[in-house]
Every structure is written in C-alpha cells, then in structure tokens.
C-alpha atoms as a PDB file:
ATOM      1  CA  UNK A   1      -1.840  -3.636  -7.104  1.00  0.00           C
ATOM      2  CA  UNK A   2       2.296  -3.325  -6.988  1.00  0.00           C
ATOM      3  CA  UNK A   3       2.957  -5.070  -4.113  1.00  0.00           C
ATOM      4  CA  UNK A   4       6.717  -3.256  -3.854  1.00  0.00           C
ATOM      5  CA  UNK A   5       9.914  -4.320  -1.189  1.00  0.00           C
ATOM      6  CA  UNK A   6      10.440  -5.201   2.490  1.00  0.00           C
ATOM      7  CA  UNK A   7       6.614  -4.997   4.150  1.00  0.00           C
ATOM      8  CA  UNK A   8       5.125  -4.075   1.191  1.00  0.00           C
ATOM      9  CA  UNK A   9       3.647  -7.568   0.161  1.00  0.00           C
ATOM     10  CA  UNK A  10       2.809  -8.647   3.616  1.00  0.00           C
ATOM     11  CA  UNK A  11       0.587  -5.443   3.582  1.00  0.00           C
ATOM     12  CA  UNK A  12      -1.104  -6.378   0.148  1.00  0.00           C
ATOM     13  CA  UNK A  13      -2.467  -9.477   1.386  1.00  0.00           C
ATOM     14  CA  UNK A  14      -3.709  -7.560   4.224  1.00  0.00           C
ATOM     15  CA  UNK A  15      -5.609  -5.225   1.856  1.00  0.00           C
ATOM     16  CA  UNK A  16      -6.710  -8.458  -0.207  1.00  0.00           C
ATOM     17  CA  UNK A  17      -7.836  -9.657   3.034  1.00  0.00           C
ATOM     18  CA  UNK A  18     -10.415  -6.355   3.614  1.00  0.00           C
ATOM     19  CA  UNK A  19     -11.292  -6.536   0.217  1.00  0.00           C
ATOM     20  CA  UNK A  20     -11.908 -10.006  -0.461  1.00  0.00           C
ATOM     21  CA  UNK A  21     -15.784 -11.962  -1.037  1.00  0.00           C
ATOM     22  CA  UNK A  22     -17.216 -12.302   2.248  1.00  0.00           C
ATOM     23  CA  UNK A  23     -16.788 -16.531   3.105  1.00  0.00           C
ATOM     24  CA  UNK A  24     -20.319 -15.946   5.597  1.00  0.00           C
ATOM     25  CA  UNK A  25     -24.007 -14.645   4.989  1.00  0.00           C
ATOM     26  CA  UNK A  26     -23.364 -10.778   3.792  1.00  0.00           C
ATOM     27  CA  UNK A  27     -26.141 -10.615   6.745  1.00  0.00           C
ATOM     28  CA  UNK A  28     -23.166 -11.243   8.798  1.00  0.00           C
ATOM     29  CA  UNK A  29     -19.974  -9.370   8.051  1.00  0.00           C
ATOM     30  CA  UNK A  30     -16.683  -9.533   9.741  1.00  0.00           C
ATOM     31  CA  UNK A  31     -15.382  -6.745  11.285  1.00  0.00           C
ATOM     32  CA  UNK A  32     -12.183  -7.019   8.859  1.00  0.00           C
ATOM     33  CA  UNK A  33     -13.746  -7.055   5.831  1.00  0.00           C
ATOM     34  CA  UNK A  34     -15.942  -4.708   3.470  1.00  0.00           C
ATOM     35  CA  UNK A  35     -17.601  -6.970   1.358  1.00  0.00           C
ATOM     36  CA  UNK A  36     -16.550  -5.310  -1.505  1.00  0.00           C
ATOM     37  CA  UNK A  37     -15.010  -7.845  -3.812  1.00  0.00           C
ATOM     38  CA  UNK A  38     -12.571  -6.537  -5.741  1.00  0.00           C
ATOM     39  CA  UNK A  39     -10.729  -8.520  -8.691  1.00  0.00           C
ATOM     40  CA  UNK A  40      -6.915  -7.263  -8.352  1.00  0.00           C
ATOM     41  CA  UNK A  41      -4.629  -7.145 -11.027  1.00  0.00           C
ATOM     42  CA  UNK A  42      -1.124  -7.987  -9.242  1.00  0.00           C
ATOM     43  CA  UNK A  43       1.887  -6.131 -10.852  1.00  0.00           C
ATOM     44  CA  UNK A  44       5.521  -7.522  -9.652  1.00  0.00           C
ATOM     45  CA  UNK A  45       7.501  -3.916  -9.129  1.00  0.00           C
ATOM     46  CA  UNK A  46      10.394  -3.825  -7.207  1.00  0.00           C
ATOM     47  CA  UNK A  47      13.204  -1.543  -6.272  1.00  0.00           C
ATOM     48  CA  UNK A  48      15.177  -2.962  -8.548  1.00  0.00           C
ATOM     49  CA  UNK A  49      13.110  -4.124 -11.566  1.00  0.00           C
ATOM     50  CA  UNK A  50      13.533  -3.459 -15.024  1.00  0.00           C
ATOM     51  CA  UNK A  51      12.631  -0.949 -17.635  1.00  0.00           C
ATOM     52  CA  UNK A  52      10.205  -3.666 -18.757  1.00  0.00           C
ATOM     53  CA  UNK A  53       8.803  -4.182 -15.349  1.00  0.00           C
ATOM     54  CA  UNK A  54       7.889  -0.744 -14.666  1.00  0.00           C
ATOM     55  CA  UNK A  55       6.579   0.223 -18.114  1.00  0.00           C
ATOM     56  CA  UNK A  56       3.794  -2.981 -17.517  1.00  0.00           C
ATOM     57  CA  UNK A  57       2.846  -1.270 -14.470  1.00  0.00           C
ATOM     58  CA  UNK A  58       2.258   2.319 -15.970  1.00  0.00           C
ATOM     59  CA  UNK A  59       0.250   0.516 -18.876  1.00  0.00           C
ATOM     60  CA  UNK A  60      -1.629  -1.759 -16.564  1.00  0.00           C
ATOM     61  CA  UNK A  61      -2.459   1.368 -14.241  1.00  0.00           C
ATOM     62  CA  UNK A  62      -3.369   3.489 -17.564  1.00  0.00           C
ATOM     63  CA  UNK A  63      -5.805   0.375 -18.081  1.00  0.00           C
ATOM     64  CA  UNK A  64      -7.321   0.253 -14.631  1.00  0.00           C
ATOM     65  CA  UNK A  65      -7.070   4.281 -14.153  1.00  0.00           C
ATOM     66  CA  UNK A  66      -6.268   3.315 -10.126  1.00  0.00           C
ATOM     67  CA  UNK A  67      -3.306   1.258  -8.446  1.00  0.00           C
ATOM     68  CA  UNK A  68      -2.632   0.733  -4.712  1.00  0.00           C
ATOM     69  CA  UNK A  69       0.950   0.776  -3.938  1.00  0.00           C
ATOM     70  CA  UNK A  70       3.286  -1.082  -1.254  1.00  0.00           C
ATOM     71  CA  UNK A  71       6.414   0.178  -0.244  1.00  0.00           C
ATOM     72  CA  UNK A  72       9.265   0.084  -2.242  1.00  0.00           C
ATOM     73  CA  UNK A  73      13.040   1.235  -1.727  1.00  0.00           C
ATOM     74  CA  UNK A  74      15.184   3.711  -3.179  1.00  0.00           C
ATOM     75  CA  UNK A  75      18.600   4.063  -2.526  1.00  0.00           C
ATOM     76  CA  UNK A  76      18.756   7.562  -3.810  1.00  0.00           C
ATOM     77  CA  UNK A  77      15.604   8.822  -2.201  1.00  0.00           C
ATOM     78  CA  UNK A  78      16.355   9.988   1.408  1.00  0.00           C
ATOM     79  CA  UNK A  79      13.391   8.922   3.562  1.00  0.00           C
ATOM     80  CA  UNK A  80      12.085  11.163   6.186  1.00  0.00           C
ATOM     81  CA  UNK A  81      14.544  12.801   9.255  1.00  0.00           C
ATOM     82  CA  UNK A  82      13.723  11.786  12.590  1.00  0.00           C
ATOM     83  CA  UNK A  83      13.149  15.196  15.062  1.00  0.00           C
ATOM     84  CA  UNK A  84      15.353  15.535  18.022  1.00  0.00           C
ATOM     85  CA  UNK A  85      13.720  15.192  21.614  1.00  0.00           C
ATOM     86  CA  UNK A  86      12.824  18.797  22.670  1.00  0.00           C
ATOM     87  CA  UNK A  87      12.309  20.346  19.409  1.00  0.00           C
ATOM     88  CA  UNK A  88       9.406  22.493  19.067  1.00  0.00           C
ATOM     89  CA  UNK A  89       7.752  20.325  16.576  1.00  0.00           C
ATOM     90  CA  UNK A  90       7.345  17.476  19.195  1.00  0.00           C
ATOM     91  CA  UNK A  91       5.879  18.961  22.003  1.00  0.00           C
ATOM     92  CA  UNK A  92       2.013  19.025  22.563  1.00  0.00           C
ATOM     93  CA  UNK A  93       0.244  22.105  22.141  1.00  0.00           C
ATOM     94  CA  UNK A  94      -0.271  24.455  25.069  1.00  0.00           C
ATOM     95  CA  UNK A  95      -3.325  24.582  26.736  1.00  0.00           C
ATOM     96  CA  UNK A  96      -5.713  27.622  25.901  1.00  0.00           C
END
C-alpha cells in the first residue's frame, strides 16, 4: 500500500477499513466491510521522496506482485482539463 499526498492517506485507512478482520460473528457482516483480512505492507511514497524511497516501493511491490496506490502530486504532470459548459462532450445523449 503507498499511501501518496493530500487525500491519499485518509483514503488508505478507508480501504484498511473494508479490508480489515471482521470485530463481529462472520455470521454477521457489516455492510462496510468484506471480511477479507488482508495483512498490508505500508510503503511511505510521496511527491517528493527520495531515490531511496521509491526504489523500496518498486522492490516491495516486485515482492508482493500487487500495490494499491493513493494519490500523489506532480508538479510536472498536468492533471485533467475541465470541459466548458455547452460542449458536446457534456450534454446527455439524445433520445432514440
């Protein structure tokens, strides 16, 4: 798990949250949670971490062969553009 910037923590602990050992008979699940317990390994990957940082992440998901990702920020990666009102790709489709 790389946590990542800005929400991107907040939402790990979230995901923990589904993830986590049910605290109740599995009889009885909560709605927010899938009963699958899963034992994360947490890597600390930011925006601005170093060489270091980020080659313990590619070796630790090499290891576990999966990783779940939070957000992180790049300055020189332009995020998406927002679409003007009226443009074509806004509207709903026309009815049939």
């Amino acid at each position: 798990m790389i946590p990542g910037d800005g929400i991107g923590p907040e939402l790990m602990l979230h995901v923990k949250e589904v993830f986590r050992e049910p605290r109740r008979p599995v009889s009885l699940p909560s709605p927010r949670q899938a009963c699958v317990p899963v034992d994360f390994e947490e890597v600390r990957v930011s925006s601005d971490a170093a060489e270091d940082d980020i080659q313990n992440a590619i070796m630790a998901i090499r290891r576990n062969r999966v990783a779940l990702k939070g957000l992180s920020w790049c300055w020189g990666v332009p995020g998406p553009q927002p679409r003007p009102r009226g443009s074509p790709h806004n509207r709903p489709p026309a009815p049939h």
